[in-house]
N, C-alpha and C. Protein backbone atom coordinates (compact mmCIF):
# COMPACT_ATOMS: atom_id res chain seq x y z
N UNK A 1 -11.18 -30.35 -26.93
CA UNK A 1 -11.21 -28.91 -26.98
C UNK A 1 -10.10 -28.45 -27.90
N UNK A 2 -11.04 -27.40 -29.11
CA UNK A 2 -9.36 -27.23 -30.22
C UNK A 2 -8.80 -25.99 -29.10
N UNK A 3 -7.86 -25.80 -29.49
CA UNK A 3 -6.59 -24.53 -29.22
C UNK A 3 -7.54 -23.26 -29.27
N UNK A 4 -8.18 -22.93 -30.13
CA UNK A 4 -8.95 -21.66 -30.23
C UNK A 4 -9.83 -21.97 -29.82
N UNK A 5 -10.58 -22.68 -29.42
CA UNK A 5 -11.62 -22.69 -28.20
C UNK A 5 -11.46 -22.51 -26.81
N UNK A 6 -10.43 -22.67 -26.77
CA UNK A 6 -9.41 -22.64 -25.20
C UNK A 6 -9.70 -21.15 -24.97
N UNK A 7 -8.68 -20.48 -26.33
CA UNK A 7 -8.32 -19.29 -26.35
C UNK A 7 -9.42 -18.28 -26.18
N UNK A 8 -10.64 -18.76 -27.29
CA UNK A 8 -12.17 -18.63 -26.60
C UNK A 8 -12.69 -17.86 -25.80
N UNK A 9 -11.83 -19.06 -24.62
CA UNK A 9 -12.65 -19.32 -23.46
C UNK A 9 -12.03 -18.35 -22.00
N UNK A 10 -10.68 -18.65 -22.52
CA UNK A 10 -9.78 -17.35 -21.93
C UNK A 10 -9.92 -15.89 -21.78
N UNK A 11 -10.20 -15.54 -22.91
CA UNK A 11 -10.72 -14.06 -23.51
C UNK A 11 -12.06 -13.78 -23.00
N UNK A 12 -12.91 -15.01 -22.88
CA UNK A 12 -14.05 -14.09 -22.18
C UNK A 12 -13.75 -14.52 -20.44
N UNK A 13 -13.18 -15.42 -20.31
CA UNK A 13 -13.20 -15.34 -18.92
C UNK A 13 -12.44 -14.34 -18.26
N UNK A 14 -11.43 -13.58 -19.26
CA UNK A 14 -10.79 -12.29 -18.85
C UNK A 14 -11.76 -11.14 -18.98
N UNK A 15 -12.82 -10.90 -19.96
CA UNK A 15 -13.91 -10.07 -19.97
C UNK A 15 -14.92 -9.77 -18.65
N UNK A 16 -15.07 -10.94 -18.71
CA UNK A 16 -15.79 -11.33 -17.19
C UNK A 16 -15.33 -10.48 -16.09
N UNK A 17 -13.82 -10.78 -15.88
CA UNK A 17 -13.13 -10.73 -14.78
C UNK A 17 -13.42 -8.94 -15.19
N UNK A 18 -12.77 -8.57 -15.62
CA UNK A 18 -12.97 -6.77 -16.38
C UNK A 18 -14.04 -6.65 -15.88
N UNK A 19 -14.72 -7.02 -16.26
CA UNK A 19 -16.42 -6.18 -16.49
C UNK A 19 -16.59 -6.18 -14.72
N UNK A 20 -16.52 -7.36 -13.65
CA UNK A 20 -16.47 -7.90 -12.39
C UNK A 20 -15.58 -6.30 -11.79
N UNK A 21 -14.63 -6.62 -12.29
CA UNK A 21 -13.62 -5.00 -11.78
C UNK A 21 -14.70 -3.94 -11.74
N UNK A 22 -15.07 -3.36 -12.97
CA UNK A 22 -15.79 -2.16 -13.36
C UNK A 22 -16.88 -2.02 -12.44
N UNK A 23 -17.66 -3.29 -12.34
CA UNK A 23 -19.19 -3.25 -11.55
C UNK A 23 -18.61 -3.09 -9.75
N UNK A 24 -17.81 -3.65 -9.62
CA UNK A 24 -17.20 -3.53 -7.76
C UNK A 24 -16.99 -2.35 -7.52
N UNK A 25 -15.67 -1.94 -8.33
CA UNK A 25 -15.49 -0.46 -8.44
C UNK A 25 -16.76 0.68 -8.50
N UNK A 26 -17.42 0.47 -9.56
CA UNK A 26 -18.55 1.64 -9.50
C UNK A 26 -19.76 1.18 -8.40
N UNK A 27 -20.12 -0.16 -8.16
CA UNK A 27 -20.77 -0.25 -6.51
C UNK A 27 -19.98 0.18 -5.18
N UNK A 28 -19.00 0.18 -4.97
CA UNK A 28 -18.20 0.38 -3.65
C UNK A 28 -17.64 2.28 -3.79
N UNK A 29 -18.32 3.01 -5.13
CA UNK A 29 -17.71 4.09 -5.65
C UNK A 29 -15.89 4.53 -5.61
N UNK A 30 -15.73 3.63 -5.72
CA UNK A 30 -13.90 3.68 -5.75
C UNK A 30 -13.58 4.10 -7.23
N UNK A 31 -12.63 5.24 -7.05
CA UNK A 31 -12.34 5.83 -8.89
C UNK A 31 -11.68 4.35 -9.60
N UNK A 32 -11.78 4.08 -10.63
CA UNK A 32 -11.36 3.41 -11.45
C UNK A 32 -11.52 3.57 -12.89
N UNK A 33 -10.27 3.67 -13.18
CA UNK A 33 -9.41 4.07 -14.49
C UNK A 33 -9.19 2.87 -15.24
N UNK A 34 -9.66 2.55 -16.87
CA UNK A 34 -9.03 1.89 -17.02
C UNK A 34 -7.62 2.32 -17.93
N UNK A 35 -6.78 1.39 -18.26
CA UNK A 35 -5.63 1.82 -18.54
C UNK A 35 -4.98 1.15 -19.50
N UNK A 36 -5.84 0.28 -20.07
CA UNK A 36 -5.71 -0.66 -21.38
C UNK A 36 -6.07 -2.09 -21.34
N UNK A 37 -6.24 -2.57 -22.31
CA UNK A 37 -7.16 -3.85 -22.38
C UNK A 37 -7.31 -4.28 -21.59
N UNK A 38 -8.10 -5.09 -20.28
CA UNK A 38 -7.97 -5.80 -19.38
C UNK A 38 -7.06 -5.12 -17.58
N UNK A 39 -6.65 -3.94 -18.03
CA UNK A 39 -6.03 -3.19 -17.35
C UNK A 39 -6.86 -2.48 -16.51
N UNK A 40 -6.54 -1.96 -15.35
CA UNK A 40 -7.28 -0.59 -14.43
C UNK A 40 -6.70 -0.28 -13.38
N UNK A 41 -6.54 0.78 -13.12
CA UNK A 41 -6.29 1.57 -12.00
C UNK A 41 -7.18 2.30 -11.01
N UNK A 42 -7.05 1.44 -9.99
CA UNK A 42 -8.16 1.25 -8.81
C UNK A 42 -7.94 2.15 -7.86
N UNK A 43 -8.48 3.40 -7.22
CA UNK A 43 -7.73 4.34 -6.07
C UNK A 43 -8.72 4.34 -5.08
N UNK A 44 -7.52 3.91 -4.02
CA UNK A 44 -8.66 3.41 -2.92
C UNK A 44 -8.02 4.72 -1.73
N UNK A 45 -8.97 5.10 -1.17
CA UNK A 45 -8.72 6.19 -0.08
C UNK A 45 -7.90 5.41 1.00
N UNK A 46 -7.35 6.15 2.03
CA UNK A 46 -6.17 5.53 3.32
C UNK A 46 -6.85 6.76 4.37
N UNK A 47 -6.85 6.51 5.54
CA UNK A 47 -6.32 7.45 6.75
C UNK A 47 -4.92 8.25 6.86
N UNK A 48 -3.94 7.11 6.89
CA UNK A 48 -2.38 7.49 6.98
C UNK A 48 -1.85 7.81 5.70
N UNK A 49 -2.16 6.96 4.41
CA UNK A 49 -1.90 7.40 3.20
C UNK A 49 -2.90 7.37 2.61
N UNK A 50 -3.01 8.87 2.21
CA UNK A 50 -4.11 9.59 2.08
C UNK A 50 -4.96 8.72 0.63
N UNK A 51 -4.14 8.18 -0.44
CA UNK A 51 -4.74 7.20 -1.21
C UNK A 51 -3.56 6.11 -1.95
N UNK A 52 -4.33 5.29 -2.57
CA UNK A 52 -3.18 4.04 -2.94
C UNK A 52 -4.11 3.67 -4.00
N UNK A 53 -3.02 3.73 -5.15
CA UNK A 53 -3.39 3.61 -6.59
C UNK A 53 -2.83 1.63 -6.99
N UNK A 54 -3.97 1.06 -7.06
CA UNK A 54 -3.95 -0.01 -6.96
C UNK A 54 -4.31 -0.60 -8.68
N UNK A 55 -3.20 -0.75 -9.10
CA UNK A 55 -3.37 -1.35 -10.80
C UNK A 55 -3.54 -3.11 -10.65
N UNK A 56 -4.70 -3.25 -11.61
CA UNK A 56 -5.58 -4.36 -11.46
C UNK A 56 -5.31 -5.09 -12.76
N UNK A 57 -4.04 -6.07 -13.40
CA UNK A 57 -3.74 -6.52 -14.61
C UNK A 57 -4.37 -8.08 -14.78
N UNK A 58 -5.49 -8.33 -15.67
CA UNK A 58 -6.23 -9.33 -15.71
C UNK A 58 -5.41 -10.09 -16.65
N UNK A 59 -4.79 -11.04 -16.59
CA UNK A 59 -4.16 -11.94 -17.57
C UNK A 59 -4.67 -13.14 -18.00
N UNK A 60 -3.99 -14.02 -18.54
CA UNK A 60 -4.59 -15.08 -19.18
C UNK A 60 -5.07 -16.06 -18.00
N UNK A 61 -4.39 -16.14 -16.99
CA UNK A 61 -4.38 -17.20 -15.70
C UNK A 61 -4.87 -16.69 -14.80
N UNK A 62 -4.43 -15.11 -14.69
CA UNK A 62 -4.26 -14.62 -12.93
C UNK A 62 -4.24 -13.10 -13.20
N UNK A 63 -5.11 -12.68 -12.46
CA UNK A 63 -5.11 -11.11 -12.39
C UNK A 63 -3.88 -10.44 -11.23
N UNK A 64 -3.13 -9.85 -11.87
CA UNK A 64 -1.74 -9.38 -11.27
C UNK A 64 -2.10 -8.02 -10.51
N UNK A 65 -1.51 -7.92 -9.50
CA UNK A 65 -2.12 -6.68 -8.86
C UNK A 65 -0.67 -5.95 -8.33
N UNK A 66 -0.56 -4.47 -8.51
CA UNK A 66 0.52 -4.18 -8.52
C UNK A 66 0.10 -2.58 -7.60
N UNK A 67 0.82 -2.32 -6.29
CA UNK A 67 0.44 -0.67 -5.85
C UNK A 67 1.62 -0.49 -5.31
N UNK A 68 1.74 1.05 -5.65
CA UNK A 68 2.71 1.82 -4.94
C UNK A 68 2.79 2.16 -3.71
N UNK A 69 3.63 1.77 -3.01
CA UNK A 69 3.60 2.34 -1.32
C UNK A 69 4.30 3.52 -1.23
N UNK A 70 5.54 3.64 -1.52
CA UNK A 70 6.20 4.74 -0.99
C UNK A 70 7.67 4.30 -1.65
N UNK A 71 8.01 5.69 -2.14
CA UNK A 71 9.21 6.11 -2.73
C UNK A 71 10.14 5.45 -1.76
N UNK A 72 11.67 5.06 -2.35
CA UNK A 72 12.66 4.61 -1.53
C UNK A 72 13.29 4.93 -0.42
N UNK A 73 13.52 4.72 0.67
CA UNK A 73 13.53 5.20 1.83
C UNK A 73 15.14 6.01 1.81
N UNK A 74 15.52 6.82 2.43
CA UNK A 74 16.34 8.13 2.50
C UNK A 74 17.79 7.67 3.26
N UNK A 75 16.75 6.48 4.62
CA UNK A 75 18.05 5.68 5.60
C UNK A 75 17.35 4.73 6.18
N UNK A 76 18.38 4.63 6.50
CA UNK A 76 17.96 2.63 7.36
C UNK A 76 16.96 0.98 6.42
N UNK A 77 17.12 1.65 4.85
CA UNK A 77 16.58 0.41 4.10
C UNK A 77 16.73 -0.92 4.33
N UNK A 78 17.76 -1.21 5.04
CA UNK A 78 17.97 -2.68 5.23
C UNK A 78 16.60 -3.43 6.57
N UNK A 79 16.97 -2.55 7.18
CA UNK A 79 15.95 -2.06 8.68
C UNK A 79 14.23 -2.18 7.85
N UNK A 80 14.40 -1.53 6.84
CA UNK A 80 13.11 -0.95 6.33
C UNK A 80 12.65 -2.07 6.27
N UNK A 81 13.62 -3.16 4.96
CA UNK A 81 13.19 -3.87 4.04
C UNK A 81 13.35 -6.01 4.93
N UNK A 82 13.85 -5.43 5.92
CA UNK A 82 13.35 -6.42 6.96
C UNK A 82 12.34 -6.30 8.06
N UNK A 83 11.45 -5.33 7.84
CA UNK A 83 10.71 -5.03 8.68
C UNK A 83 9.24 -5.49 7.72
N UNK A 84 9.40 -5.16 5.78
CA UNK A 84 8.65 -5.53 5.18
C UNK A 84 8.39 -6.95 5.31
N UNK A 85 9.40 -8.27 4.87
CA UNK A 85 9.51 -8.95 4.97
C UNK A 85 9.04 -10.06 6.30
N UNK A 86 9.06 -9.38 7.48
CA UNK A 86 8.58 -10.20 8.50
C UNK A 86 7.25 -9.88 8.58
N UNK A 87 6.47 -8.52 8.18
CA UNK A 87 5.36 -8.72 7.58
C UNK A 87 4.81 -9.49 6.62
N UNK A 88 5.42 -9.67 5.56
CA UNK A 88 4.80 -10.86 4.37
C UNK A 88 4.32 -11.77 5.04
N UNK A 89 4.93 -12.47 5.75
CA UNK A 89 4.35 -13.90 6.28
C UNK A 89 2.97 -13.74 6.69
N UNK A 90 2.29 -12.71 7.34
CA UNK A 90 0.80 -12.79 7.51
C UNK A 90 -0.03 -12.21 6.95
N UNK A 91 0.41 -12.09 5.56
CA UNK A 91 -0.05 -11.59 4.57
C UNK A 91 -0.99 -12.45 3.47
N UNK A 92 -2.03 -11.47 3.10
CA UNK A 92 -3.10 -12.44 2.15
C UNK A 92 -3.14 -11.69 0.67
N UNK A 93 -2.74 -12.63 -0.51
CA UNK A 93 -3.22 -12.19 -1.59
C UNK A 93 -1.67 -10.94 -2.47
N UNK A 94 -1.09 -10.27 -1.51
CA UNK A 94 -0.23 -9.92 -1.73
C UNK A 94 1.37 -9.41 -1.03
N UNK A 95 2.17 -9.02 -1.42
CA UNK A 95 3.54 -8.97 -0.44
C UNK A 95 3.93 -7.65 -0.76
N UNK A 96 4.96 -7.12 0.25
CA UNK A 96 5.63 -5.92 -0.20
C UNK A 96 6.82 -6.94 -0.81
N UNK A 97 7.24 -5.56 -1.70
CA UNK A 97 8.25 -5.82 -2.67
C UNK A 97 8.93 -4.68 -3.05
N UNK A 98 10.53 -4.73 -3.57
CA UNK A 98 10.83 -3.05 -4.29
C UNK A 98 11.27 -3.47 -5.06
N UNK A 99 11.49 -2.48 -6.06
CA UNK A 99 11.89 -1.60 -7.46
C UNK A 99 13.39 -2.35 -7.15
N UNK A 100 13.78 -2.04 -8.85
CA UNK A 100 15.37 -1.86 -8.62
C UNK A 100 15.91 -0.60 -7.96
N UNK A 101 15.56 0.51 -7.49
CA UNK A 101 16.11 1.39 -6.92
C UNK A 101 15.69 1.23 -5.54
N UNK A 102 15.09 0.64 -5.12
CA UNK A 102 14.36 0.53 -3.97
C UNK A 102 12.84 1.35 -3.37
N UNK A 103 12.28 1.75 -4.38
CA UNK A 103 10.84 1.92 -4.37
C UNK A 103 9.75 0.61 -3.79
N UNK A 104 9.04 0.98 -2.90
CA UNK A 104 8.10 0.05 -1.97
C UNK A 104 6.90 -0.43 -2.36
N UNK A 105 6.47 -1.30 -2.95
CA UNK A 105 5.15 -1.89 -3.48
C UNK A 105 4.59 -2.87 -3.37
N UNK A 106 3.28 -3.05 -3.30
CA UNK A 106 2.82 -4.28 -2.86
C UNK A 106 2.51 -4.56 -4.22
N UNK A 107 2.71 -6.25 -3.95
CA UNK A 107 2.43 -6.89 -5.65
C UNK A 107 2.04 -8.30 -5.22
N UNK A 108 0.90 -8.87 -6.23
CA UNK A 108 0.59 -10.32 -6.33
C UNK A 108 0.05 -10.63 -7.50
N UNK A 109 -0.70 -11.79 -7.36
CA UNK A 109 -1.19 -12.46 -8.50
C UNK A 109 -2.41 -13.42 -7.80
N UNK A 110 -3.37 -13.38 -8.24
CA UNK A 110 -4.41 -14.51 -8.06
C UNK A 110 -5.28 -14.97 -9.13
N UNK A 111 -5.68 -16.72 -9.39
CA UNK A 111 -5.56 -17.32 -10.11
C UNK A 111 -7.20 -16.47 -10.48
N UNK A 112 -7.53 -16.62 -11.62
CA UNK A 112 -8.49 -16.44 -12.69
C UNK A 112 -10.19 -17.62 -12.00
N UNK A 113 -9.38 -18.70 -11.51
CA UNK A 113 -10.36 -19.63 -11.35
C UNK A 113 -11.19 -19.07 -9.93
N UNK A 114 -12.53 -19.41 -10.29
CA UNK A 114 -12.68 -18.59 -8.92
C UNK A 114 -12.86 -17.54 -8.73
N UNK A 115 -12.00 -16.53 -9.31
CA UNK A 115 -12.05 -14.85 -8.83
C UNK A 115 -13.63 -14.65 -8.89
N UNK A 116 -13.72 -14.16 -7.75
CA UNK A 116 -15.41 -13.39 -7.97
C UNK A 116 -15.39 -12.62 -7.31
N UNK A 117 -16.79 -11.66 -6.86
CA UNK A 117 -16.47 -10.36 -6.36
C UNK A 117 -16.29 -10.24 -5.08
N UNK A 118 -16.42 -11.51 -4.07
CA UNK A 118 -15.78 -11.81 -2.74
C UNK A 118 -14.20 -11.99 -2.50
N UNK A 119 -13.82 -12.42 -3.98
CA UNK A 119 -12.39 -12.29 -4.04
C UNK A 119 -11.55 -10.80 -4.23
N UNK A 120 -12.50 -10.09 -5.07
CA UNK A 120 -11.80 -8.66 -5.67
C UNK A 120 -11.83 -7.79 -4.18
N UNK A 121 -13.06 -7.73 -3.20
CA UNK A 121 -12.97 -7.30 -1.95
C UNK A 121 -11.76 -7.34 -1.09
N UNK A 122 -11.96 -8.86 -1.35
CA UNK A 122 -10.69 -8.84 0.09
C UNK A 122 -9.51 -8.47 -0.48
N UNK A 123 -9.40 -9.14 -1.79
CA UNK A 123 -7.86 -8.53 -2.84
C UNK A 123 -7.39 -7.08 -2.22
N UNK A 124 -8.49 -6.29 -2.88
CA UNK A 124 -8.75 -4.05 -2.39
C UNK A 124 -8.66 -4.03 -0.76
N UNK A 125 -9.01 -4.95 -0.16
CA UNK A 125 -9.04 -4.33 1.33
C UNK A 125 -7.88 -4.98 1.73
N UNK A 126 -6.96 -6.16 1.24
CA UNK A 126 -5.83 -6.47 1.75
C UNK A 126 -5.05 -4.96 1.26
N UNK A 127 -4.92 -4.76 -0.25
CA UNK A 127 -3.83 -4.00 -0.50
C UNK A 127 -4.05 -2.41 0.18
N UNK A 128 -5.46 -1.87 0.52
CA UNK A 128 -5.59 -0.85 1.20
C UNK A 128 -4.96 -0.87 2.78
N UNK A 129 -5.29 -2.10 3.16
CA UNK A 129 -4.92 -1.92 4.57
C UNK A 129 -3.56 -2.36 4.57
N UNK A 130 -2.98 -2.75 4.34
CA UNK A 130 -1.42 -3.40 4.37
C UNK A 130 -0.32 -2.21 4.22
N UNK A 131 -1.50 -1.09 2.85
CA UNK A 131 -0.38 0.33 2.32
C UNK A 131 -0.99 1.27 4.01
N UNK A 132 -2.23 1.29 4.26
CA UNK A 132 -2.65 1.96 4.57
C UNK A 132 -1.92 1.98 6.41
N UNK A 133 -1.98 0.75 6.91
CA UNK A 133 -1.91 0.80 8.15
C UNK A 133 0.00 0.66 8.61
N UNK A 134 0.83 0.38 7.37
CA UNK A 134 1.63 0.34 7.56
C UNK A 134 3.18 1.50 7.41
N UNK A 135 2.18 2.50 6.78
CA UNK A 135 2.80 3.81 6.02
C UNK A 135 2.82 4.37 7.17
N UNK A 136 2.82 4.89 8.23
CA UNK A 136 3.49 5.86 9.05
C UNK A 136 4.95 5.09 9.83
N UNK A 137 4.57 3.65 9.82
CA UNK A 137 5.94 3.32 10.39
C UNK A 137 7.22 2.88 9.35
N UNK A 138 6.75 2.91 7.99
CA UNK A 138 7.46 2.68 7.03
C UNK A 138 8.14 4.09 7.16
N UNK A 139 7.61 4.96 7.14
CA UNK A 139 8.12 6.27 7.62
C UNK A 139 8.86 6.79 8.14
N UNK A 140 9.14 6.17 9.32
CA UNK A 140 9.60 6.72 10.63
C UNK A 140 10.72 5.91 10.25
N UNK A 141 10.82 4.67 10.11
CA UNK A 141 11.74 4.37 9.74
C UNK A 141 12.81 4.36 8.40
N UNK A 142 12.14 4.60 7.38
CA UNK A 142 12.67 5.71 5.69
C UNK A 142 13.43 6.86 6.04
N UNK A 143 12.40 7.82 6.95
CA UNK A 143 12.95 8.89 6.60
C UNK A 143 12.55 9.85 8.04
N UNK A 144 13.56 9.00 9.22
CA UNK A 144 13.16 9.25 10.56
C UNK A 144 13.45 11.22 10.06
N UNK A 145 14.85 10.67 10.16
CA UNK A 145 15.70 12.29 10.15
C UNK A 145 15.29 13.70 9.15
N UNK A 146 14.63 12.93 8.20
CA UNK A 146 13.99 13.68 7.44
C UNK A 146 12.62 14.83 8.24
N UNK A 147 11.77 13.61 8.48
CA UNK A 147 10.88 14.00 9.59
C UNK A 147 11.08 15.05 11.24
N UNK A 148 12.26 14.60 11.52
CA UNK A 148 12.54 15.32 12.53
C UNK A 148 13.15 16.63 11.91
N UNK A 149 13.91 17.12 11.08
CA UNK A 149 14.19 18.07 10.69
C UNK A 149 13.13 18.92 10.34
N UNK A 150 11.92 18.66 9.64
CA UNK A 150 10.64 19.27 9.43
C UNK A 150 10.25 19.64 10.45
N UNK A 151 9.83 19.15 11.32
CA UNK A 151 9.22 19.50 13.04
C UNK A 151 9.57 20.43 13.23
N UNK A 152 10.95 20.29 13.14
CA UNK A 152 12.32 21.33 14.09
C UNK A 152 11.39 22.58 13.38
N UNK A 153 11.91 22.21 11.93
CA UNK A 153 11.75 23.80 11.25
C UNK A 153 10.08 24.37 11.72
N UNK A 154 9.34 23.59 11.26
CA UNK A 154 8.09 23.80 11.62
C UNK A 154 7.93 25.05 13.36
N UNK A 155 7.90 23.52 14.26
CA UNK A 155 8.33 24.30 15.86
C UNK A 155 8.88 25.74 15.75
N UNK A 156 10.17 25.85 14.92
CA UNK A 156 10.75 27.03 15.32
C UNK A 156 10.17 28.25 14.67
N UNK A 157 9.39 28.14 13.61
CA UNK A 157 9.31 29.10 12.54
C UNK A 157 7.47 29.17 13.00
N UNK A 158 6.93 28.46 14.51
CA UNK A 158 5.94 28.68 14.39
C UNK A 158 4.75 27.96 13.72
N UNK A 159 5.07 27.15 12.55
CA UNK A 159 3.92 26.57 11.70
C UNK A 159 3.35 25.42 12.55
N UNK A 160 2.42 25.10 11.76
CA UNK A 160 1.77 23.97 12.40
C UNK A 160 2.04 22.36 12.12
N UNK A 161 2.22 21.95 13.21
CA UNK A 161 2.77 20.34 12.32
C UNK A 161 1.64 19.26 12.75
N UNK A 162 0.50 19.46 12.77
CA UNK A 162 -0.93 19.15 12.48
C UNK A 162 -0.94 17.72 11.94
N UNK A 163 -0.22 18.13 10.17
CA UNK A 163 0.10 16.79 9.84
C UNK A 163 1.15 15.66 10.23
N UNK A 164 1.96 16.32 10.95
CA UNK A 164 3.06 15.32 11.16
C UNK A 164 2.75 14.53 12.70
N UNK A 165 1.55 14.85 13.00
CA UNK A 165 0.99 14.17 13.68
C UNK A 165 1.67 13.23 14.80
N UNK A 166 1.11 11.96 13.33
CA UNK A 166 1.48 10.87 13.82
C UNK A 166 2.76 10.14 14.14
N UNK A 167 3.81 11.39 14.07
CA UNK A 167 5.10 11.38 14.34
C UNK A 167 5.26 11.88 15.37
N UNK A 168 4.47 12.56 16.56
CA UNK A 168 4.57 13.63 17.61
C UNK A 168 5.37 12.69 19.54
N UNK A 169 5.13 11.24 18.56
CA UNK A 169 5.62 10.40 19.74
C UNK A 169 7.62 10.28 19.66
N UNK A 170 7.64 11.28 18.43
CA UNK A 170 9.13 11.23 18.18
C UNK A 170 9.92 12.50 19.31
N UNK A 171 9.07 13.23 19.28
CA UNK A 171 9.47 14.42 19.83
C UNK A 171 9.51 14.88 21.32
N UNK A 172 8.21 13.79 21.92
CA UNK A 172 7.95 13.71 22.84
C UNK A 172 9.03 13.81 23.88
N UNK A 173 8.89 14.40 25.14
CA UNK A 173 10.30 13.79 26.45
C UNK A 173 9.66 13.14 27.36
N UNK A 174 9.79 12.23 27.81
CA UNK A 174 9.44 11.72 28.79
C UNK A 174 9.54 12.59 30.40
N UNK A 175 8.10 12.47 30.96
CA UNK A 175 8.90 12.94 32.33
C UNK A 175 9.67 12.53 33.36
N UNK A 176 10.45 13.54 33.54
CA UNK A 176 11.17 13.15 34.72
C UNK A 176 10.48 12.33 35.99
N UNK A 177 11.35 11.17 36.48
CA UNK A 177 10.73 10.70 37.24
C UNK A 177 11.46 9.92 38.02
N UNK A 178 11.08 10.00 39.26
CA UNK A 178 12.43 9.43 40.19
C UNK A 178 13.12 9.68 41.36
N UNK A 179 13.82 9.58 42.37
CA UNK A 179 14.53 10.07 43.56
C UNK A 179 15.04 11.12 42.45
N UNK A 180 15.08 12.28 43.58
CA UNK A 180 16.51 13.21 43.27
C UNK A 180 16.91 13.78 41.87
N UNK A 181 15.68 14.16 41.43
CA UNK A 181 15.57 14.80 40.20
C UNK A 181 15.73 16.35 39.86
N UNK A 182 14.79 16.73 41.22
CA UNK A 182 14.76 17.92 41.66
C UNK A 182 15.65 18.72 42.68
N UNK A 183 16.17 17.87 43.06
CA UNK A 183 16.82 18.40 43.93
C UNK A 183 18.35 18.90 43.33
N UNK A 184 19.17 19.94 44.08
CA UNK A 184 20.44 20.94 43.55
C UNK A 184 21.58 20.08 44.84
């Protein structure tokens, strides 16, 4: 095999892989952007986060997959970023990871050989569910105080905190319960 037959063979098996993106994407109707040669930006809907922009980089070996979770957390990052980490381990296809500033993203790589559209599935439904199911407690723990200050204001001023929802177990009091609670 010469060198440019290799190279060839590379280039269309990266075409492939592209074209494989485009056809999943427009069967499963998920927006997809592309974003330069071999490139795309995949946006997959969430419950908790409302969507997750999932960039799909087809390379010579391994299609690199790169999404944003959530801006750098406000307090308790160390907390945060060991809480990511003991997640990785049961993780498929990709890991959380941050930025040099500490921005939250899931990122991987999977090999070229193989990829087919049973692979691109589970790839999109790992990185949806991993951003998706893990963003309210990434939350709570980023930017507890943040959150509770909103409520407050919210509560006091009347508005509705509808969305803050899934934070409402923060606010909660437990009831009293017990001998001699009531009593003076």
């Amino acid at each position: 095999m010469t060198g440019s037959a290799s190279r060839g063979e590379v280039a269309g098996r990266r075409g492939e892989v592209a074209a494989l993106i485009e056809a999943v994407c427009a069967d499963r109707e998920l927006a997809c952007e592309s974003t330069g040669e071999f490139s795309y930006a995949v946006t997959l809907p969430g419950t908790h986060k409302l969507k997750t922009v999932c960039n799909l980089i087809v390379g010579e070996h391994a299609v690199r997959v790169e999404a944003f979770v959530m801006r750098q957390p406000d307090e308790r990052r160390e907390e945060l970023w060991a809480w990511l980490l003991r997640r990785n381990s049961r993780m498929y296809g990709v890991a959380f990871s941050i930025d040099g500033v500490g921005d939250v993203y899931l990122t991987g790589r999977v090999g070229l050989t193989g990829f087919g559209e049973d692979e691109l599935d589970r790839l999109l439904g790992a990185v949806l569910t991993y951003a998706d199911e893990s963003f309210d407690s990434m939350l709570e723990i980023g930017f507890g105080t943040a959150i509770r200050r909103e409520w407050e204001w919210r509560v006091k001023r009347g508005e509705s905190t509808a969305n803050l929802a899934a934070f409402a177990h923060l606010f909660e009091s437990p009831e009293p319960s017990g001998p001699g609670l009531d009593e003076t």
